[in-house]
N, C-alpha and C. Protein backbone atom coordinates (compact mmCIF):
# COMPACT_ATOMS: atom_id res chain seq x y z
N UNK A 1 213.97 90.22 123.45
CA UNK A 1 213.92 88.77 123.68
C UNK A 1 213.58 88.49 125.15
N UNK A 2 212.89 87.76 125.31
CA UNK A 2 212.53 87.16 126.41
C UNK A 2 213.76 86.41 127.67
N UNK A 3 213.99 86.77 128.31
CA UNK A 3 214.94 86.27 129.32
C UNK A 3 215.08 84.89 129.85
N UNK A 4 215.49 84.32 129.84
CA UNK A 4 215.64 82.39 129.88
C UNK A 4 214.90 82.24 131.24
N UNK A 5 214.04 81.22 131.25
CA UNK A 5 213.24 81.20 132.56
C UNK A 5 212.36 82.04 132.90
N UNK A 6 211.50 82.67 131.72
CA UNK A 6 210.29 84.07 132.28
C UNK A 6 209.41 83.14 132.09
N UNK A 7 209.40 82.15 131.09
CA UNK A 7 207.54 81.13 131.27
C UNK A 7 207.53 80.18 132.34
N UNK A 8 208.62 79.92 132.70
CA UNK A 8 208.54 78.65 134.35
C UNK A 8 208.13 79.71 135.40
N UNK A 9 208.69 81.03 135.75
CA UNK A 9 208.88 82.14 136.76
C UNK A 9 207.32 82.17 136.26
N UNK A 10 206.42 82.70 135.28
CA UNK A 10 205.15 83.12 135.23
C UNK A 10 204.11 81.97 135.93
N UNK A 11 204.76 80.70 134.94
CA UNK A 11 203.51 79.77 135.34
C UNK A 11 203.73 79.76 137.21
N UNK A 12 205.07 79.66 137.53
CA UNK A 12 205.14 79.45 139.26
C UNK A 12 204.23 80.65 139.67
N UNK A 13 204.18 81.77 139.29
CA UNK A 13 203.55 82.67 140.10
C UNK A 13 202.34 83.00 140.08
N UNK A 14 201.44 81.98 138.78
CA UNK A 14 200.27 82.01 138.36
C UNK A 14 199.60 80.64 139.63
N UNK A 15 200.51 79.99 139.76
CA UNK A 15 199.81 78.73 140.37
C UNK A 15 200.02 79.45 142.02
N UNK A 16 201.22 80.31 142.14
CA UNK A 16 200.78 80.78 143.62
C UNK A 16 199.80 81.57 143.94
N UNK A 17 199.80 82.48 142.65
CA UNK A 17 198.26 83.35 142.72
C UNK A 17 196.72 82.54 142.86
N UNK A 18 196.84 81.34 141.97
CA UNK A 18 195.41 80.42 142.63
C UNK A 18 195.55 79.92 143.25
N UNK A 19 196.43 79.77 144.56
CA UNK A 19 196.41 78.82 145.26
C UNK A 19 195.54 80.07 146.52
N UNK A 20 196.52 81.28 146.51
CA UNK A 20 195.84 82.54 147.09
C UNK A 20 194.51 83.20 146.39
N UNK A 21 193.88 83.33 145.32
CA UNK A 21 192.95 83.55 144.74
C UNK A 21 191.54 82.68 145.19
N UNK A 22 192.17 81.44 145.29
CA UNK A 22 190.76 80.68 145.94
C UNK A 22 190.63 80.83 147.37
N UNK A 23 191.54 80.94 147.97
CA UNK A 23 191.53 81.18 149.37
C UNK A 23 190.72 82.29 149.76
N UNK A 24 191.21 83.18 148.95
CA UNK A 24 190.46 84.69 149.51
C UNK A 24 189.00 84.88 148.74
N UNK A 25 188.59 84.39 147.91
CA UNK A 25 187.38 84.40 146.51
C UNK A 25 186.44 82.89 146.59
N UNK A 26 187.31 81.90 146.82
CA UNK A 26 186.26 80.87 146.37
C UNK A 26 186.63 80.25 144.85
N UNK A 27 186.71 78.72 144.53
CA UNK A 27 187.21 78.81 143.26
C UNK A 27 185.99 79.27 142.03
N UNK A 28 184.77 78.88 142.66
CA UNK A 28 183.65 79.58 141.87
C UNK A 28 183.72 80.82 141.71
N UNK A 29 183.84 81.89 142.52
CA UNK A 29 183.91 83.21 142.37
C UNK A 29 185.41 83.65 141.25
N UNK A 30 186.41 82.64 142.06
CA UNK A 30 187.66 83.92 141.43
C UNK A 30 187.49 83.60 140.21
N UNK A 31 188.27 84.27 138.94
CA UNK A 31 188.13 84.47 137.35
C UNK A 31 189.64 83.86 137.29
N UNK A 32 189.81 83.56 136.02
CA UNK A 32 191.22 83.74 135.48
C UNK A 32 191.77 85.07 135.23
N UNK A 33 191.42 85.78 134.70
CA UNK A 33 191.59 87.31 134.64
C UNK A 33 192.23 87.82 136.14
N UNK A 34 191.11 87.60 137.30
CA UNK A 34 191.63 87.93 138.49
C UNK A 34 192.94 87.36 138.97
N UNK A 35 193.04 86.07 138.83
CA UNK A 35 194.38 85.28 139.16
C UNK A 35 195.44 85.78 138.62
N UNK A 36 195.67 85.86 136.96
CA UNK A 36 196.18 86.55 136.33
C UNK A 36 196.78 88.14 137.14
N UNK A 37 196.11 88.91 137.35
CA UNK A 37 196.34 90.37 137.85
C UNK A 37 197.07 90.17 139.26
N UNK A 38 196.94 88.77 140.10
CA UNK A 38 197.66 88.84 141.36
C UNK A 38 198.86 88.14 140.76
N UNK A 39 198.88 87.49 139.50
CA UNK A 39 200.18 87.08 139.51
C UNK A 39 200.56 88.12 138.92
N UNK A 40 200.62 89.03 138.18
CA UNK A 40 200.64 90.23 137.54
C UNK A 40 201.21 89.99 136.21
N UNK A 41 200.53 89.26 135.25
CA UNK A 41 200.54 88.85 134.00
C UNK A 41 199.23 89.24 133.70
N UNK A 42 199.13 89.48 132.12
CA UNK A 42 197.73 89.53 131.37
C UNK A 42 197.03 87.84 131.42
N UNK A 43 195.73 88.15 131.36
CA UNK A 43 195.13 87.52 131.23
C UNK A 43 195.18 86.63 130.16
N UNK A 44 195.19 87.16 129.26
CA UNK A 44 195.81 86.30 127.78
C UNK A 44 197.07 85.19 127.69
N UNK A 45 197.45 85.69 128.86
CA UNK A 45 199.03 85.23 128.89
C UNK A 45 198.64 83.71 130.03
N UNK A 46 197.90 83.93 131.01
CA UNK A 46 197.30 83.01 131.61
C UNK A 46 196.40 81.87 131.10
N UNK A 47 195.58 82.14 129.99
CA UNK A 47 195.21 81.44 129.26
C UNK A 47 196.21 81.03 128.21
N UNK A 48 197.15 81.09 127.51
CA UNK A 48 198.28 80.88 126.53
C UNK A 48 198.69 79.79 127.50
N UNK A 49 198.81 79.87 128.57
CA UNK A 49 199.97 79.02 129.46
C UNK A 49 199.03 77.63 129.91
N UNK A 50 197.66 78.11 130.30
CA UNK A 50 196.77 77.36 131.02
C UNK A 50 195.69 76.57 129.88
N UNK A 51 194.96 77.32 129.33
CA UNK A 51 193.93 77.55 128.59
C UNK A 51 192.97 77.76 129.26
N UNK A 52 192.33 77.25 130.63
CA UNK A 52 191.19 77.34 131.10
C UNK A 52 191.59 77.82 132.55
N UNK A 53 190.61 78.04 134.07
CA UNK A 53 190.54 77.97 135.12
C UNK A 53 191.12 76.71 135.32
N UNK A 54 190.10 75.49 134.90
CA UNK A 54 190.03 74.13 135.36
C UNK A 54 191.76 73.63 135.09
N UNK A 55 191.67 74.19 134.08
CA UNK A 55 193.61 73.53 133.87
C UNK A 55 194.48 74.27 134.18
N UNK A 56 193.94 75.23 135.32
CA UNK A 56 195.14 76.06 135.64
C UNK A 56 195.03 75.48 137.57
N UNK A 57 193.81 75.19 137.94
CA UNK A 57 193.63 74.23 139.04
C UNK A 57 194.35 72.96 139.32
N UNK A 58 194.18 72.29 138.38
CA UNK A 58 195.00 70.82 137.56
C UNK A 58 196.50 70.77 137.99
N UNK A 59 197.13 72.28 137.07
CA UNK A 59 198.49 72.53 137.52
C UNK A 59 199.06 72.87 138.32
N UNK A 60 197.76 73.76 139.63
CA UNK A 60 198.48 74.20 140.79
C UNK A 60 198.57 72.78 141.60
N UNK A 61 197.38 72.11 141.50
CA UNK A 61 197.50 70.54 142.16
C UNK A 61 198.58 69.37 141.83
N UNK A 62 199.07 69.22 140.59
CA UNK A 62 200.31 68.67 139.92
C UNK A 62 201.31 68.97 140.85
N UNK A 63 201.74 70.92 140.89
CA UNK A 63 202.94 71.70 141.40
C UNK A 63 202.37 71.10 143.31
N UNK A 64 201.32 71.14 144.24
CA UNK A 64 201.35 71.07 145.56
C UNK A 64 201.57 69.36 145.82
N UNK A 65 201.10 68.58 144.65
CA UNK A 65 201.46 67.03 145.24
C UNK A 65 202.84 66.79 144.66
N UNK A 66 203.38 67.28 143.23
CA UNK A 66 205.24 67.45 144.02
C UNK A 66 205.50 67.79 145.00
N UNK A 67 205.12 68.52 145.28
CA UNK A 67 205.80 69.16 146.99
C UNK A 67 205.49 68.44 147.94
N UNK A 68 204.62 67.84 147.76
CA UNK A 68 204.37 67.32 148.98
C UNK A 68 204.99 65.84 148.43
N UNK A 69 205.17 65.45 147.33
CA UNK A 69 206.11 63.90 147.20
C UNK A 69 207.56 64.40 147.63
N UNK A 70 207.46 65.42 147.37
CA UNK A 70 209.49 65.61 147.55
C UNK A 70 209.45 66.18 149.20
N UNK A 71 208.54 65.83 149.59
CA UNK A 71 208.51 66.85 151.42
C UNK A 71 209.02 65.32 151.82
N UNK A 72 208.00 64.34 151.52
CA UNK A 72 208.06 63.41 152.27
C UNK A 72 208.94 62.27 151.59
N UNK A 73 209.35 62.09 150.50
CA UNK A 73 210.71 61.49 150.11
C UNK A 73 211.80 61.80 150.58
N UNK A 74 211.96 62.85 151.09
CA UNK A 74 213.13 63.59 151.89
C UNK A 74 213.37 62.80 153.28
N UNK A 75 211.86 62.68 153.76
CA UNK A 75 211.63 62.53 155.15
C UNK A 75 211.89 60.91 155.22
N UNK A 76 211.58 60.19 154.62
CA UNK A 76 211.57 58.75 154.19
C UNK A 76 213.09 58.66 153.93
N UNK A 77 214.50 59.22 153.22
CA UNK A 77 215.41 58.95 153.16
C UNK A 77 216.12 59.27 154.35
N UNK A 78 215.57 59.88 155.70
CA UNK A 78 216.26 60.10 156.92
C UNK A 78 215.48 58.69 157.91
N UNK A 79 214.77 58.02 157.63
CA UNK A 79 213.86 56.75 158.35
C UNK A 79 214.51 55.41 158.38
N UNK A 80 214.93 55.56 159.47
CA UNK A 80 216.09 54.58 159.83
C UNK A 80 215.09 52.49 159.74
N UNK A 81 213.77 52.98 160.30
CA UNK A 81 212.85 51.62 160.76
C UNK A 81 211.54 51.86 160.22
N UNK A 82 210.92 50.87 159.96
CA UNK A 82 209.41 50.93 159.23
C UNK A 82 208.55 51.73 160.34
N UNK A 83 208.52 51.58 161.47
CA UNK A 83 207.87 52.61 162.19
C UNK A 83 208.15 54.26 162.21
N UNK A 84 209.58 54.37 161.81
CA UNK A 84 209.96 56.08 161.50
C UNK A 84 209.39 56.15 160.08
N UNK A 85 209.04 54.87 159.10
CA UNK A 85 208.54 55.28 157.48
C UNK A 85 207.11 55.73 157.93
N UNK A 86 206.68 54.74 158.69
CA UNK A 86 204.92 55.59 158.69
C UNK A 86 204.77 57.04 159.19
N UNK A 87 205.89 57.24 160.19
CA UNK A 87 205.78 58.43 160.99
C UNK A 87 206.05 59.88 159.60
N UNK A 88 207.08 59.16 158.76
CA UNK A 88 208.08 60.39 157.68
C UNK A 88 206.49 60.64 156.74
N UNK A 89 205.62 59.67 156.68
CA UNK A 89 204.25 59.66 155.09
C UNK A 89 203.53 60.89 156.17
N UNK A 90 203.29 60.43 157.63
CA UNK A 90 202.25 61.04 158.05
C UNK A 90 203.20 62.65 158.14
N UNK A 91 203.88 62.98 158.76
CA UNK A 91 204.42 63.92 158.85
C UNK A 91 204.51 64.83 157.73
N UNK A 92 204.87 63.95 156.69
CA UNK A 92 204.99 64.90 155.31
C UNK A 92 203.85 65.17 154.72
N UNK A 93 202.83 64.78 155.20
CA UNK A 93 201.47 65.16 154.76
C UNK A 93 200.85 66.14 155.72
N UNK A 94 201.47 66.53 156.51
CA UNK A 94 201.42 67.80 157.25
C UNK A 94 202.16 68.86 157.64
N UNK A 95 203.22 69.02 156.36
CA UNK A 95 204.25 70.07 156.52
C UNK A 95 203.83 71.52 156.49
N UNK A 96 204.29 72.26 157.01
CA UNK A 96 203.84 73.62 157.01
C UNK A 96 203.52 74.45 156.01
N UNK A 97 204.28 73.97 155.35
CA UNK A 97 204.06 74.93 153.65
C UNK A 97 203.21 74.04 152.90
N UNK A 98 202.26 73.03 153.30
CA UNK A 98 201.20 72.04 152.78
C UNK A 98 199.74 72.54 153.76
N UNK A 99 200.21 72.28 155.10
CA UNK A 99 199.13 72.77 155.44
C UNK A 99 198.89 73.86 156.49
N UNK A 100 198.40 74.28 155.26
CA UNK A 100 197.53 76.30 155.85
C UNK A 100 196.60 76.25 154.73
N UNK A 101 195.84 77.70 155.23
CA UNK A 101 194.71 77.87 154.84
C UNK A 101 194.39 77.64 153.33
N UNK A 102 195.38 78.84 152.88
CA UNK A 102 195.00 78.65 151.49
C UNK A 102 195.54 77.68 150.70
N UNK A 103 195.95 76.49 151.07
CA UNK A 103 196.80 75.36 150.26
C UNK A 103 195.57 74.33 150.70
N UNK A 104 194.78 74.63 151.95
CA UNK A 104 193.61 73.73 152.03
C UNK A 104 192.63 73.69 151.49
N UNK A 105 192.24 75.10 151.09
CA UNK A 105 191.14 75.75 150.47
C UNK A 105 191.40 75.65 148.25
N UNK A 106 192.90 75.46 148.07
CA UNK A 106 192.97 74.86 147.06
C UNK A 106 192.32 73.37 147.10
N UNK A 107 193.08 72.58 147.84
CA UNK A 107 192.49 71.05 147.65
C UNK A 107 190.94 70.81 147.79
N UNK A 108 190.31 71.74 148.78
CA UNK A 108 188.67 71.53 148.65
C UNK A 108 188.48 71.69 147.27
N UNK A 109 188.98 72.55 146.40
CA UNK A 109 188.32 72.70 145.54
C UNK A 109 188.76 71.81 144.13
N UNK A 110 190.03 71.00 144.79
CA UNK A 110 190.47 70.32 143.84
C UNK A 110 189.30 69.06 143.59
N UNK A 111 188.82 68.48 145.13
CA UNK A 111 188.18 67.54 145.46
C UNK A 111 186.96 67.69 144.91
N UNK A 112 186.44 69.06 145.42
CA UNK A 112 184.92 68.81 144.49
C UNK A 112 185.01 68.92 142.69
N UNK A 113 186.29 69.39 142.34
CA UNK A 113 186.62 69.61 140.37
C UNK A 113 186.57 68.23 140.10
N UNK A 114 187.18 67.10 140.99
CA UNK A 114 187.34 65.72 140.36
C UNK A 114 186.36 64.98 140.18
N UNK A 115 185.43 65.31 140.91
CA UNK A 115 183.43 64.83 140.89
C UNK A 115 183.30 64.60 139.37
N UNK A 116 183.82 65.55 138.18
CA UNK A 116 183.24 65.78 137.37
C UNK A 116 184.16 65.87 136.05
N UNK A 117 185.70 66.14 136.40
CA UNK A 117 186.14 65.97 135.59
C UNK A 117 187.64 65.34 135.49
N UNK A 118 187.42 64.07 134.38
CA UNK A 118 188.36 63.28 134.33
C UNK A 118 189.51 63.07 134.56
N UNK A 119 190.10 63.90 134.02
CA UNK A 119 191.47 64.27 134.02
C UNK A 119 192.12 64.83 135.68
N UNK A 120 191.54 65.54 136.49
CA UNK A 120 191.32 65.71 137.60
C UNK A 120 191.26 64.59 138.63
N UNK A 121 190.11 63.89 138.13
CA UNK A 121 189.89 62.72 139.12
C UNK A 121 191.14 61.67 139.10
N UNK A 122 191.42 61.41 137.68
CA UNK A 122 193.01 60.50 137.79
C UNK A 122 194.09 60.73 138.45
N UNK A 123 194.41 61.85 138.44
CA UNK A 123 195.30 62.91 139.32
C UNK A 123 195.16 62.19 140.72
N UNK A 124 193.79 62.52 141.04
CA UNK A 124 193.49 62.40 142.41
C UNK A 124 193.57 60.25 142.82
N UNK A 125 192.87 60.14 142.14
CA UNK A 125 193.28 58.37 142.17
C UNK A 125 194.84 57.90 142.27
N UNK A 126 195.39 58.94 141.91
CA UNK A 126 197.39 58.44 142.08
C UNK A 126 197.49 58.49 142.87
N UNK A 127 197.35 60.04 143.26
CA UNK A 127 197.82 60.41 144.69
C UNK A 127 196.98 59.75 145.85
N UNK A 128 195.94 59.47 145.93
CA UNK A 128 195.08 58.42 146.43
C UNK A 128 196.24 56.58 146.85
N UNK A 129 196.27 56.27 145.80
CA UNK A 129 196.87 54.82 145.47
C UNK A 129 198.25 54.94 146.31
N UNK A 130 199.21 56.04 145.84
CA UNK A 130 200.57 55.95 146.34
C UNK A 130 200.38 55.89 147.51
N UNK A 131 199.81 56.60 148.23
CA UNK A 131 199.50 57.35 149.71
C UNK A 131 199.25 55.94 150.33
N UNK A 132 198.19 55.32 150.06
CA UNK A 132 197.97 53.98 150.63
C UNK A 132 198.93 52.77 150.07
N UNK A 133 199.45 52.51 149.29
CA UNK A 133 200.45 51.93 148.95
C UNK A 133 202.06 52.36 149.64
N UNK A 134 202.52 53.37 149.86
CA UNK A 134 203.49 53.64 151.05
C UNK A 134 202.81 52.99 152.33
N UNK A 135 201.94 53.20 152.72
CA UNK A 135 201.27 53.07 153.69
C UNK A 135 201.32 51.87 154.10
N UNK A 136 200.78 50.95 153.43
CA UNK A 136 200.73 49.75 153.24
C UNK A 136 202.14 48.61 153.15
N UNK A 137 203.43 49.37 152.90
CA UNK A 137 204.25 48.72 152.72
C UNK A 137 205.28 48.79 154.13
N UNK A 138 204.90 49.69 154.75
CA UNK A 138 205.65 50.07 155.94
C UNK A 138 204.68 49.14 156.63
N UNK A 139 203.27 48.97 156.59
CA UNK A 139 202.35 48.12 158.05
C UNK A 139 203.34 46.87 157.85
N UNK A 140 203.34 46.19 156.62
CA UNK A 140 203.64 44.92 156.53
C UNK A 140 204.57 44.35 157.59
N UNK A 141 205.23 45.64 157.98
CA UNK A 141 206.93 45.49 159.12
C UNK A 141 205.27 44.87 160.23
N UNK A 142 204.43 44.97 160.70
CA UNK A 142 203.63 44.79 162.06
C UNK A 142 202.33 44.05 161.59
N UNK A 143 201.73 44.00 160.59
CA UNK A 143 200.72 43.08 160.43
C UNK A 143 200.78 42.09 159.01
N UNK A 144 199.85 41.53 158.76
CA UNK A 144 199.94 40.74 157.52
C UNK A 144 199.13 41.71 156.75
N UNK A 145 199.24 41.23 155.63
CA UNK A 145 198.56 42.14 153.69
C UNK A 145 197.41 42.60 154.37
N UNK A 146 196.43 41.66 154.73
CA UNK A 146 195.22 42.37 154.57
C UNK A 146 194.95 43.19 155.34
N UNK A 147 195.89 42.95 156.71
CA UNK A 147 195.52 44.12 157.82
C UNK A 147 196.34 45.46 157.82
N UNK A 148 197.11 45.08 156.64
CA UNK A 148 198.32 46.28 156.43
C UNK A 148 197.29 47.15 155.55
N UNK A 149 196.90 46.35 154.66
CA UNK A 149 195.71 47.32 153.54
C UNK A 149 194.59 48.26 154.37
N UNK A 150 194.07 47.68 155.47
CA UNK A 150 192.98 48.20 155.75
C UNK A 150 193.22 48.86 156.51
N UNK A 151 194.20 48.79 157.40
CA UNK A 151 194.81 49.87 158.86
C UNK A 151 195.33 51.29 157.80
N UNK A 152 196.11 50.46 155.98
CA UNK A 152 196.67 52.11 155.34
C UNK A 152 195.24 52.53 154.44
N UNK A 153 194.20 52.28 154.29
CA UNK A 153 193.04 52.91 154.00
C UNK A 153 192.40 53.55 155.22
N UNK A 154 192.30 53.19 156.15
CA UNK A 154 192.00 53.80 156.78
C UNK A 154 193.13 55.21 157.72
N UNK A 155 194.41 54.97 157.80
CA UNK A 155 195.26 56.17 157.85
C UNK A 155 194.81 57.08 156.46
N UNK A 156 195.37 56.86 155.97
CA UNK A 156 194.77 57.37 154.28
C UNK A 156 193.69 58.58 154.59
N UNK A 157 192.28 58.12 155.26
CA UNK A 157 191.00 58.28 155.14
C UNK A 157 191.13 59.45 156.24
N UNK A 158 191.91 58.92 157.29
CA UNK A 158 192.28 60.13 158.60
C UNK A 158 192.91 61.51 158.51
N UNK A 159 194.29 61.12 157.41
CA UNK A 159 194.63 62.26 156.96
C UNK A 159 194.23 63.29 155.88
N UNK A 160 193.23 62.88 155.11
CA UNK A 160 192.21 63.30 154.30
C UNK A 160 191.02 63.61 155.31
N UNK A 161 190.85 63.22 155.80
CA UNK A 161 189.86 64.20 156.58
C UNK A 161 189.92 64.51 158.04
N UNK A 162 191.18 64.93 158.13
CA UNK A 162 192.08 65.80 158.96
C UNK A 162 191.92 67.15 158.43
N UNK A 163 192.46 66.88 156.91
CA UNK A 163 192.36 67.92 156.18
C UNK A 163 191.24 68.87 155.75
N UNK A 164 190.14 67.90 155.38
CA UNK A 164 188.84 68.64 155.19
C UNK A 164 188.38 69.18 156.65
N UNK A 165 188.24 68.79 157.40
CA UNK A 165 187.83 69.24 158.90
C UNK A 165 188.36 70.30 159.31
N UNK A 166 189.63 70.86 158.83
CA UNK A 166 190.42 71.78 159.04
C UNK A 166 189.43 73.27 158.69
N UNK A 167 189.29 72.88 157.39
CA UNK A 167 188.32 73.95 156.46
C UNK A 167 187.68 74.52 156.91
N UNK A 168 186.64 73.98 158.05
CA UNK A 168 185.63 74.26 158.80
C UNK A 168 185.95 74.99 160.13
N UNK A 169 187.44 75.25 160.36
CA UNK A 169 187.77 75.48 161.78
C UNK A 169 188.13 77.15 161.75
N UNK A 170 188.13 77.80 162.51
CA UNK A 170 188.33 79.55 162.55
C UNK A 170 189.92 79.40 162.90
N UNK A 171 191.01 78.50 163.85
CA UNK A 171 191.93 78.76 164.42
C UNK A 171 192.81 78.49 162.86
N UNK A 172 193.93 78.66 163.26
CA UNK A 172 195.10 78.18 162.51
C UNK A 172 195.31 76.75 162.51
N UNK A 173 196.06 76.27 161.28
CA UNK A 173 195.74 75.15 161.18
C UNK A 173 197.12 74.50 162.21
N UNK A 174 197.18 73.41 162.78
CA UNK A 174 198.03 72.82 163.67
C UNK A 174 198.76 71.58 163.34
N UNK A 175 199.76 71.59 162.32
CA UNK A 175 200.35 70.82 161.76
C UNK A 175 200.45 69.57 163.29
N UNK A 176 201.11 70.06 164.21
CA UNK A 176 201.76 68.96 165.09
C UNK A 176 200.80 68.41 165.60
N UNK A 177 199.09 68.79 165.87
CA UNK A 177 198.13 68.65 166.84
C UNK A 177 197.58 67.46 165.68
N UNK A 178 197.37 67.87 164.03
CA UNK A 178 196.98 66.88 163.24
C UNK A 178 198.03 65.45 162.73
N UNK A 179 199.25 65.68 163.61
CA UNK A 179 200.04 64.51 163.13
C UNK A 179 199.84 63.52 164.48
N UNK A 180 199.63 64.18 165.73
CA UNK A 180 199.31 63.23 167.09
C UNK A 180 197.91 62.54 166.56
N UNK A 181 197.15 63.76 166.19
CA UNK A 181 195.92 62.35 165.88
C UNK A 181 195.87 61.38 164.90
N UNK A 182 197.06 61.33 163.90
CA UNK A 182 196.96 60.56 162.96
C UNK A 182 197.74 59.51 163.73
N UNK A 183 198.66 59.66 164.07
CA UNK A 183 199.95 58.67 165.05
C UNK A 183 198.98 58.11 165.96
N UNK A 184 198.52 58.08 167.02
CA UNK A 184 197.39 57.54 167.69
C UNK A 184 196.32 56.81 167.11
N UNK A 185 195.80 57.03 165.71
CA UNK A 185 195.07 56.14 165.44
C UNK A 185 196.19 55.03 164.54
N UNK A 186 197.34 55.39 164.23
CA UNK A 186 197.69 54.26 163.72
C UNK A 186 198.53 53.27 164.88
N UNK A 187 198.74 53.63 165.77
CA UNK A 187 199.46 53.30 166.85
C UNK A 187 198.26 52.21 167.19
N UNK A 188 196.65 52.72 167.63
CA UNK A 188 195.83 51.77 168.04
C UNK A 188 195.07 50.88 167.15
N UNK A 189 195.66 51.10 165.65
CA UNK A 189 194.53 49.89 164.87
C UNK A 189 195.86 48.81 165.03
N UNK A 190 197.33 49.20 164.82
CA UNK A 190 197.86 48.10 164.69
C UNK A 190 198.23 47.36 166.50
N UNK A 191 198.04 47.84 167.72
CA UNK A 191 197.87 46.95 168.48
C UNK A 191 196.81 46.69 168.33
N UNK A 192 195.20 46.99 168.18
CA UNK A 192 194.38 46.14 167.89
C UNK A 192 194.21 45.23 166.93
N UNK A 193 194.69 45.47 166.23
CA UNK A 193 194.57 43.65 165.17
C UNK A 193 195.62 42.62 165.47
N UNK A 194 197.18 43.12 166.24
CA UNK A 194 197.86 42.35 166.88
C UNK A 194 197.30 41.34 168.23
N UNK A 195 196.27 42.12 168.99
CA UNK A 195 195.42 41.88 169.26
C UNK A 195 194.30 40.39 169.03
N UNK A 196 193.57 41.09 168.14
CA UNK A 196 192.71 40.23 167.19
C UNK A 196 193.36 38.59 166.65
N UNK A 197 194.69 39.36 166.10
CA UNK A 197 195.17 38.00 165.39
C UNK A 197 195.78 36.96 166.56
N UNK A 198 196.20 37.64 168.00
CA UNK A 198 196.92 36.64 169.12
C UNK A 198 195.71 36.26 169.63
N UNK A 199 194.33 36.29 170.02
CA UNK A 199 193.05 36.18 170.60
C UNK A 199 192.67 36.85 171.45
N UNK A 200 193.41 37.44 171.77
CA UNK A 200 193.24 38.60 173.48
C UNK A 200 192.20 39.64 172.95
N UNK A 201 191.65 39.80 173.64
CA UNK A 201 190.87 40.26 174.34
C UNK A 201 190.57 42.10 174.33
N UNK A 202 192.22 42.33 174.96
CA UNK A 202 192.35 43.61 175.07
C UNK A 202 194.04 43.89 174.45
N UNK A 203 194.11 44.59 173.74
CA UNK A 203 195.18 45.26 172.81
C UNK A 203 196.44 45.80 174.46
N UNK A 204 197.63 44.73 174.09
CA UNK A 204 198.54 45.55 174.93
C UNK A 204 199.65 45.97 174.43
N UNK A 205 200.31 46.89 175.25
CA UNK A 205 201.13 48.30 174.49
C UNK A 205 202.55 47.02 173.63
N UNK A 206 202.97 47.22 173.08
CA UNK A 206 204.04 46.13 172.80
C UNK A 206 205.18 47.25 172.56
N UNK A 207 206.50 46.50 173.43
CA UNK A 207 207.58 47.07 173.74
C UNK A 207 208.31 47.50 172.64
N UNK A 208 208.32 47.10 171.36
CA UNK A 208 209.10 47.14 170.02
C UNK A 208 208.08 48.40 169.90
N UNK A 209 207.33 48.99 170.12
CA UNK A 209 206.88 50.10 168.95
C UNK A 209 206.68 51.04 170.35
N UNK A 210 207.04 52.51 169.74
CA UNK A 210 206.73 53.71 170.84
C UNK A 210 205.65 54.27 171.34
N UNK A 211 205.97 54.33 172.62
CA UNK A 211 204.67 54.64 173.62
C UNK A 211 204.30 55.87 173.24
């Protein structure tokens, strides 16, 4: 008989094997078969659990945006002020065990799977929506709706391609170096539309939010 908890223990170690399988292969190159052998299950058994590559991609992306909702729900229940909530979204979207190589090199390939297939792309439209919808609910503490929407599409857009930009880089990835540049641009759209909306001219530092 099978031991209580051997198909959760397999599928976990199948989704860590593609998360490492694409990293080192490419998701075009690696096989299921191959993934399979680093998680050290049959292949058969990977398909039984998965059925395909594509839905075994699906599930490692399901299993990394829990983690990354429960990184930063964590971080959000220690956020005393709407300015520590924006800081807990951005932060938790750059936790260490989120971003490195091969957890980046999964999501490239999550990004180009959703081009094409449905089920994928919805996935990605949630996590899309929430992201800017947290986002959006913390600006409201410093601007009105519409400038809260467009300052959290555009954070949104920064930390997404924070991420892709990463891909392209030889060093290690720099969790703290990619959370200053996200903090800085949200620091300067919302004195600039504070800005905008008082008539001035030039955006000045305002004492309620940190230098």
């Amino acid at each position: 008989m099978p031991r209580i908890g051997m198909e959760a223990e397999r599928r976990r170690s199948l989704i860590a094997a593609t998360v490492d399988a694409i990293h080192e292969q490419g998701y075009c190159d690696v096989t299921i078969a191959q993934i399979a052998r680093k998680a050290g299950v049959s292949g058969g058994l990977a398909h039984h659990y998965f059925g395909s590559k594509d839905q075994l991609l699906a599930a490692t992306m399901r299993h990394l945006l829990h983690e990354l909702g429960e990184g930063i729900r964590a971080r959000l229940a220690e956020a005393q002020t709407p300015r520590a909530r924006l800081s807990a979204i951005i932060a938790g979207n750059f936790e260490t065990g989120q971003f490195r190589e091969a957890v980046i090199a999964a999501w490239l390939a999550f990004y180009s799977q959703a081009r094409t297939n449905p089920a994928s792309q919805r996935l990605l439209r949630i996590y899309s929506a929430r992201l800017v919808s947290n986002l959006t609910h913390s600006l409201r503490s410093f601007l009105p709706l519409p400038d809260a929407q467009l300052v959290a599409e555009g954070t949104a857009s920064m930390i997404d391609g924070v991420w892709i930009r990463r891909a392209l880089k030889e060093a290690p990835p720099d969790p703290e170096a990619a959370i200053r540049l996200v903090e800085d641009y949200v620091e300067a759209q919302i004195l600039l539309h504070r800005a905008r909306a008082s008539g001035a001219t030039t955006p000045q530092p305002d004492p309620g939010l940190p230098a």
